[in-house]
PDB file of N, CA and C in Angstrom:
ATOM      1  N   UNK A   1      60.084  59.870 171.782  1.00  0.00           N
ATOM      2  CA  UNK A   1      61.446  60.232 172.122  1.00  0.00           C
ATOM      3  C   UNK A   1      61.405  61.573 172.846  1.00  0.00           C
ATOM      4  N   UNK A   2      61.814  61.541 174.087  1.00  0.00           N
ATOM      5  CA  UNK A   2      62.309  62.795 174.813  1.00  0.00           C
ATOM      6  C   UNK A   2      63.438  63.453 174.640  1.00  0.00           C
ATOM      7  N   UNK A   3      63.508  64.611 174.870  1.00  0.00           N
ATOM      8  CA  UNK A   3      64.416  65.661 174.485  1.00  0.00           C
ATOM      9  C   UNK A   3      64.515  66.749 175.578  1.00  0.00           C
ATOM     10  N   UNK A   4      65.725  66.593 176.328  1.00  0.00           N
ATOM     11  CA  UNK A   4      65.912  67.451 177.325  1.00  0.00           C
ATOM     12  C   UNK A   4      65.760  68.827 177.119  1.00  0.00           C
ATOM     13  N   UNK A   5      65.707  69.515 177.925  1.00  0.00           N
ATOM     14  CA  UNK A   5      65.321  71.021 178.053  1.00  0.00           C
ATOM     15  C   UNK A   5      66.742  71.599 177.624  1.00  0.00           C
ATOM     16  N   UNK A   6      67.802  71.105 178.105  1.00  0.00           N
ATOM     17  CA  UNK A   6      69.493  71.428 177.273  1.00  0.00           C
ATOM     18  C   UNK A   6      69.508  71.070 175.724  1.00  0.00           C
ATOM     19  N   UNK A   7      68.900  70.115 175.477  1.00  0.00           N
ATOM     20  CA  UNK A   7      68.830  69.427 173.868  1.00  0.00           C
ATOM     21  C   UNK A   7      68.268  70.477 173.212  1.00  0.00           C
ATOM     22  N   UNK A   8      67.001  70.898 173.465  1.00  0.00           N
ATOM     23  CA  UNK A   8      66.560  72.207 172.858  1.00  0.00           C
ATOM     24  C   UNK A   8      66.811  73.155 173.149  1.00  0.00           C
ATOM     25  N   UNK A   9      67.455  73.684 173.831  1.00  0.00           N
ATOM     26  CA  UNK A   9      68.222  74.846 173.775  1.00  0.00           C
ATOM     27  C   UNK A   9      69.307  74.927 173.237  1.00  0.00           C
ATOM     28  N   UNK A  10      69.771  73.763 172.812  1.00  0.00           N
ATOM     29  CA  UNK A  10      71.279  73.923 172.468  1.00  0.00           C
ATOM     30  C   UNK A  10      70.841  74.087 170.341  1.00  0.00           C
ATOM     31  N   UNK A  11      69.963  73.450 170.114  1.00  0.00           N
ATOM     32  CA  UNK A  11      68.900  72.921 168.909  1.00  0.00           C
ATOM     33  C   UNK A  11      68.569  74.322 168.453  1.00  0.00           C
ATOM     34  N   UNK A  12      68.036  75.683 169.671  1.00  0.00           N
ATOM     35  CA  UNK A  12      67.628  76.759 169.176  1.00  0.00           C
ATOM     36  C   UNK A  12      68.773  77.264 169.594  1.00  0.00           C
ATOM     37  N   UNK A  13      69.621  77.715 169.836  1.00  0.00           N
ATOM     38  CA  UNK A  13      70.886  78.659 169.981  1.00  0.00           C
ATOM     39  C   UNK A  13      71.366  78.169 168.689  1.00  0.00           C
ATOM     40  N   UNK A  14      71.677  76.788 168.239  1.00  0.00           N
ATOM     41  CA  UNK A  14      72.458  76.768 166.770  1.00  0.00           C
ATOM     42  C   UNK A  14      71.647  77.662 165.294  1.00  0.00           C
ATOM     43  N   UNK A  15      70.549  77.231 165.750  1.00  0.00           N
ATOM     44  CA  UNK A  15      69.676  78.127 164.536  1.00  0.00           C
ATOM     45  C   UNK A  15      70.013  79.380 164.719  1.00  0.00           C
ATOM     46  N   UNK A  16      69.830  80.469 165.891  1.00  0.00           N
ATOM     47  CA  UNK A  16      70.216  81.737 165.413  1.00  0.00           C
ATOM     48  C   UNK A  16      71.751  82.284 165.861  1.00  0.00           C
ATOM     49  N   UNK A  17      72.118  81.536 165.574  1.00  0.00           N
ATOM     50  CA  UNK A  17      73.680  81.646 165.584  1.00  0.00           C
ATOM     51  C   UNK A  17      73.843  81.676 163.859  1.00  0.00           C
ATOM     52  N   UNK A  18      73.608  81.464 163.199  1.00  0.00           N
ATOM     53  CA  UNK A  18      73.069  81.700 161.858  1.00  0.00           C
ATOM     54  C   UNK A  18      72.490  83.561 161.325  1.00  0.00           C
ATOM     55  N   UNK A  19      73.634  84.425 161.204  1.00  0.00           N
ATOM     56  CA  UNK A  19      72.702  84.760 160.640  1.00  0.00           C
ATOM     57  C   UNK A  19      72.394  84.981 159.416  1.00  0.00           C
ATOM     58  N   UNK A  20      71.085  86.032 159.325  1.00  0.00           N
ATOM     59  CA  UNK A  20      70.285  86.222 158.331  1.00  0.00           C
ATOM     60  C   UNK A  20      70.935  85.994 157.042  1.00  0.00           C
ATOM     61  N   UNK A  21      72.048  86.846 156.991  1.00  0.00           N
ATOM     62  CA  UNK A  21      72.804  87.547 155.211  1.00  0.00           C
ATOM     63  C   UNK A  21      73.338  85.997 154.893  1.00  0.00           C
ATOM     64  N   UNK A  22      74.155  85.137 156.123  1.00  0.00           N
ATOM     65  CA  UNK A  22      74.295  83.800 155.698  1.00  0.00           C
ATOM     66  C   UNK A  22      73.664  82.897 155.477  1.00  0.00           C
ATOM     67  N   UNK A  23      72.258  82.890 156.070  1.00  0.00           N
ATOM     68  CA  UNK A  23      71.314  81.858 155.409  1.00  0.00           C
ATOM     69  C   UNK A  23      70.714  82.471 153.838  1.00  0.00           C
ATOM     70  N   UNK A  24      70.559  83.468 153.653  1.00  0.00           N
ATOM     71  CA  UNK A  24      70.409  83.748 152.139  1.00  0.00           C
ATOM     72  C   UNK A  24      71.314  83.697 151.469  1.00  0.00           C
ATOM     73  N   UNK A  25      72.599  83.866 151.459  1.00  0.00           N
ATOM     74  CA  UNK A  25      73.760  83.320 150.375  1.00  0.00           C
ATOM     75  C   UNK A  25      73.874  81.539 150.595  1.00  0.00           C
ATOM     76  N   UNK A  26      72.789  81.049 151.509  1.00  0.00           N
ATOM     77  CA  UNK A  26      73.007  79.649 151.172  1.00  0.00           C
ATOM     78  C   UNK A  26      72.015  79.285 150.377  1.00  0.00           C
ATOM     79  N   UNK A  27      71.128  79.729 150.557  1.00  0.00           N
ATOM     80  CA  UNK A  27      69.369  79.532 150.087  1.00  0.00           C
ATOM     81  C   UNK A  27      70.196  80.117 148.255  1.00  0.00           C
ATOM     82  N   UNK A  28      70.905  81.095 148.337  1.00  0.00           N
ATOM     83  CA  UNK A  28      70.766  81.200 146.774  1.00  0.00           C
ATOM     84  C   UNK A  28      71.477  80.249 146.150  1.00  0.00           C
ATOM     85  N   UNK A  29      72.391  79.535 147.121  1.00  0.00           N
ATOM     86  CA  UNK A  29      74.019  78.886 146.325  1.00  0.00           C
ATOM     87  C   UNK A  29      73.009  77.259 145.521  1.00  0.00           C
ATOM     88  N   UNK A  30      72.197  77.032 146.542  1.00  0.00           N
ATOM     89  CA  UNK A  30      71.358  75.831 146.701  1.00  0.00           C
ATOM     90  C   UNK A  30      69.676  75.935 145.709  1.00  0.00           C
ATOM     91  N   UNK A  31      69.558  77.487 144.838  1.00  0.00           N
ATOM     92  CA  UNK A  31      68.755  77.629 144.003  1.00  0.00           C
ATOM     93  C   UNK A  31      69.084  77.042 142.990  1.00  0.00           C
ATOM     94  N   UNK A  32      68.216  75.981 141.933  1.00  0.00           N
ATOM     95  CA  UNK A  32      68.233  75.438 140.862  1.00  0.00           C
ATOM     96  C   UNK A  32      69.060  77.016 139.684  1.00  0.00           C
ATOM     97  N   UNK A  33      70.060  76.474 139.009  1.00  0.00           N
ATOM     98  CA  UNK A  33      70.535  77.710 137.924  1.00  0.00           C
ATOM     99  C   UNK A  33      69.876  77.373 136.566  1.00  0.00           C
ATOM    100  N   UNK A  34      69.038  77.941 135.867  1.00  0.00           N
ATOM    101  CA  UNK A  34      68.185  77.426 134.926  1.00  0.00           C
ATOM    102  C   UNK A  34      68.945  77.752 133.503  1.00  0.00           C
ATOM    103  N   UNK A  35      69.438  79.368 133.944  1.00  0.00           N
ATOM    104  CA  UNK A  35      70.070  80.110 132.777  1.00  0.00           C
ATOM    105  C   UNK A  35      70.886  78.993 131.453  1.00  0.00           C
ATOM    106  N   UNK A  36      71.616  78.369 132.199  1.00  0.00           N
ATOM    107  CA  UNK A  36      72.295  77.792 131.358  1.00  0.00           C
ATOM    108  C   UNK A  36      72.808  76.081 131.843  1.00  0.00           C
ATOM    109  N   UNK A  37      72.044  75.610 132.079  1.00  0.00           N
ATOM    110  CA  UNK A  37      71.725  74.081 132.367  1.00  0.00           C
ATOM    111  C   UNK A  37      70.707  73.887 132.107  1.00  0.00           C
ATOM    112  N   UNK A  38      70.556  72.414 132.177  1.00  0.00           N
ATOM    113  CA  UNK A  38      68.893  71.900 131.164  1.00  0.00           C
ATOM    114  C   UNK A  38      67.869  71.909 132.116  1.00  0.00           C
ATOM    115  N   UNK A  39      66.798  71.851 131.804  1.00  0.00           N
ATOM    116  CA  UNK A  39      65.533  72.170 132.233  1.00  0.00           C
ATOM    117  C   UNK A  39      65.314  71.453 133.393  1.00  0.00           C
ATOM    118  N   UNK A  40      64.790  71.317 134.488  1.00  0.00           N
ATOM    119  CA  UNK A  40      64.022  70.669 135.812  1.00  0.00           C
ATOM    120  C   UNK A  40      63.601  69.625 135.561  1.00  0.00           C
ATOM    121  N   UNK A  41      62.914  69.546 134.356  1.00  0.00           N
ATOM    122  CA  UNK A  41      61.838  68.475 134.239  1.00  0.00           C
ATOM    123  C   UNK A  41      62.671  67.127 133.627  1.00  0.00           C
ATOM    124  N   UNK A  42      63.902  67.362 133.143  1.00  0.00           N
ATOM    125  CA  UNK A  42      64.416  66.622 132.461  1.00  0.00           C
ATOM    126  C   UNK A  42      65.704  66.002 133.461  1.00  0.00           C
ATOM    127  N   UNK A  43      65.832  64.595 133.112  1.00  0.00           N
ATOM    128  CA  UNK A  43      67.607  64.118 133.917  1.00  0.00           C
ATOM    129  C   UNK A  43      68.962  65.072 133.526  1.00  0.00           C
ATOM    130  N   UNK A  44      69.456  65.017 134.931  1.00  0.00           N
ATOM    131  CA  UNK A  44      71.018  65.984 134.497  1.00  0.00           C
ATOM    132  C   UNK A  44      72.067  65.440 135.366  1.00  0.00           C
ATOM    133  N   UNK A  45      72.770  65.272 134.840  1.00  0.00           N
ATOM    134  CA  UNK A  45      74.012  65.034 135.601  1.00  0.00           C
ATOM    135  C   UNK A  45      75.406  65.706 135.169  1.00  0.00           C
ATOM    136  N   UNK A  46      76.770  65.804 136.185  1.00  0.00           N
ATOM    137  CA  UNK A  46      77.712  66.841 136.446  1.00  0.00           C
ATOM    138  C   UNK A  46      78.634  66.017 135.468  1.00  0.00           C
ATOM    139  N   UNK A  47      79.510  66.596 134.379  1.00  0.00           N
ATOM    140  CA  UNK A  47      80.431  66.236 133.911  1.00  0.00           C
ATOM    141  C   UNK A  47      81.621  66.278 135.077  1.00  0.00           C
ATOM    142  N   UNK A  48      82.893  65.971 134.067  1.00  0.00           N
ATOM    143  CA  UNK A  48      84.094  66.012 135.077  1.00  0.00           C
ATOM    144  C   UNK A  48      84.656  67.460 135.276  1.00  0.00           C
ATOM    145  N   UNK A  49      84.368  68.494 134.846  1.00  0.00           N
ATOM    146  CA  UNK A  49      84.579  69.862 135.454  1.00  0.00           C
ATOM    147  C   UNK A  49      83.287  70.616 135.934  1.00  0.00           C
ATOM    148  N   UNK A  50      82.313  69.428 136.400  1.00  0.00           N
ATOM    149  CA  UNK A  50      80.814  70.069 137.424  1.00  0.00           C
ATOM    150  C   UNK A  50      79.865  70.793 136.772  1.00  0.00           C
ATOM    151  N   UNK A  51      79.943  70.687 135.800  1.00  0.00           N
ATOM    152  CA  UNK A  51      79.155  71.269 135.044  1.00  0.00           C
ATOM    153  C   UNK A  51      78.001  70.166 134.801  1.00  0.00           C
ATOM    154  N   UNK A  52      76.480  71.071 134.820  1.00  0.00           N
ATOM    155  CA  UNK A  52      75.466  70.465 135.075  1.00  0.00           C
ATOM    156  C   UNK A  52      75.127  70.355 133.219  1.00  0.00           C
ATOM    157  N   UNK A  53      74.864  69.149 133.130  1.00  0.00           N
ATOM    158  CA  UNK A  53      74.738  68.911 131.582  1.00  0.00           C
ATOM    159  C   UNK A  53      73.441  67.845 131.545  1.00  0.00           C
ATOM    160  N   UNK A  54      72.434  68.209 130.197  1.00  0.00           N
ATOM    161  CA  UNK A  54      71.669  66.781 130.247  1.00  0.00           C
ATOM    162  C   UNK A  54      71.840  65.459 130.376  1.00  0.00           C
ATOM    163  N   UNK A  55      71.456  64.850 130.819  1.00  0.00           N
ATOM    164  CA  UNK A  55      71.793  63.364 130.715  1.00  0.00           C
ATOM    165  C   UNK A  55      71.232  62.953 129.142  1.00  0.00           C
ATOM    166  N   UNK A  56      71.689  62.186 128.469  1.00  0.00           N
ATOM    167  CA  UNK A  56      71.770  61.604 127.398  1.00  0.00           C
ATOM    168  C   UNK A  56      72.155  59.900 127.327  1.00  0.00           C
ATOM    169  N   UNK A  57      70.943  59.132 127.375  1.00  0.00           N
ATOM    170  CA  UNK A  57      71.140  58.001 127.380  1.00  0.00           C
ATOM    171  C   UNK A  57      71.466  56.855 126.147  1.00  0.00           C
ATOM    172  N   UNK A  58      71.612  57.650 125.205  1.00  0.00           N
ATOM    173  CA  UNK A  58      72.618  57.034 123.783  1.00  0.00           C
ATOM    174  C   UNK A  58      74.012  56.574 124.337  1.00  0.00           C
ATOM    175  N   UNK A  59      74.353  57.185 125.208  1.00  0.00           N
ATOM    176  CA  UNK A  59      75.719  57.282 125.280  1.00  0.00           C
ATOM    177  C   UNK A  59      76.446  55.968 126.448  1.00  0.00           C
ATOM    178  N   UNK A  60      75.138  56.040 126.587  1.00  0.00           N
ATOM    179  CA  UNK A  60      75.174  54.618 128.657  1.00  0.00           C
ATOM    180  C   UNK A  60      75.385  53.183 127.891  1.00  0.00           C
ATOM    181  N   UNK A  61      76.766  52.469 128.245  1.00  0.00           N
ATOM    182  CA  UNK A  61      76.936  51.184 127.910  1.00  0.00           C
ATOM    183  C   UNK A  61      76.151  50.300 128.584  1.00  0.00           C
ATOM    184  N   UNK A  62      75.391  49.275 128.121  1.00  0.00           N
ATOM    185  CA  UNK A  62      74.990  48.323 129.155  1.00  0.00           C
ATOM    186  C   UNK A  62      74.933  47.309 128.755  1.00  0.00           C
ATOM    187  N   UNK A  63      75.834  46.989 129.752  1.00  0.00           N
ATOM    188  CA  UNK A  63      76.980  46.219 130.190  1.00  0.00           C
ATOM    189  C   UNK A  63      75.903  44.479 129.946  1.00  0.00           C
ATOM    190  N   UNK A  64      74.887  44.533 130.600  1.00  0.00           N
ATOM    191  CA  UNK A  64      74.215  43.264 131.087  1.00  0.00           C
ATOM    192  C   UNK A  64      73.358  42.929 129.326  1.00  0.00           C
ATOM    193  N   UNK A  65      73.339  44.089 128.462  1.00  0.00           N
ATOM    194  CA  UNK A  65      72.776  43.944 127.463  1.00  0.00           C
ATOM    195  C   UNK A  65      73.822  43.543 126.109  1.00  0.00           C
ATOM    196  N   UNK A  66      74.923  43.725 126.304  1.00  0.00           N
ATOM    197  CA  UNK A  66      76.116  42.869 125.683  1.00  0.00           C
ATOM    198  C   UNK A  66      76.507  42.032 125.879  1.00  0.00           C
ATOM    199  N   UNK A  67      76.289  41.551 127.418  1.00  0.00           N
ATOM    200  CA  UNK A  67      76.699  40.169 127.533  1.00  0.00           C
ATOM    201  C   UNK A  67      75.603  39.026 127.541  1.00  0.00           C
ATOM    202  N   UNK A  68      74.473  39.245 126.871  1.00  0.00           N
ATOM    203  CA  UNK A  68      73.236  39.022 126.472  1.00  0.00           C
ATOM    204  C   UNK A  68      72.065  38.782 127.831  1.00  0.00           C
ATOM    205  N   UNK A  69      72.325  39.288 128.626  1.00  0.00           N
ATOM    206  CA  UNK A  69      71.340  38.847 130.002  1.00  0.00           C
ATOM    207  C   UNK A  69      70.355  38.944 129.703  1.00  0.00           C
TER     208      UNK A  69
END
């Protein structure tokens, strides 16, 4: 695939049109928060006010296992 000489220029003007102080308040927003959510290694998913909580699979109906599949 070719890529015009306008395509990349237009490709590097968007990058530093960016700057610096704003790509690090994105890089931090987008850092894992460990403090007080569950560990990396483990499943997590967002309750209904976004809050990052373990996943806990006691709690998962299934559905295909009640209706005896």
């Amino acid at each position: 695939m070719q890529y015009s000489l306008l395509t990349v220029f237009a490709l590097f003007t968007a990058a530093l049109a960016v700057s610096q102080q704003e790509h690090n308040e994105w890089v931090k927003r987008q850092a894992p928060s460990t403090q007080n959510g569950p560990p990396l290694s483990v499943a997590a998913m967002t309750d209904a006010n976004g809050n990052v909580i373990e996943f806990d699979t006691a709690g998962v109906y299934l559905d295909a296992k009640a209706k005896g599949l």
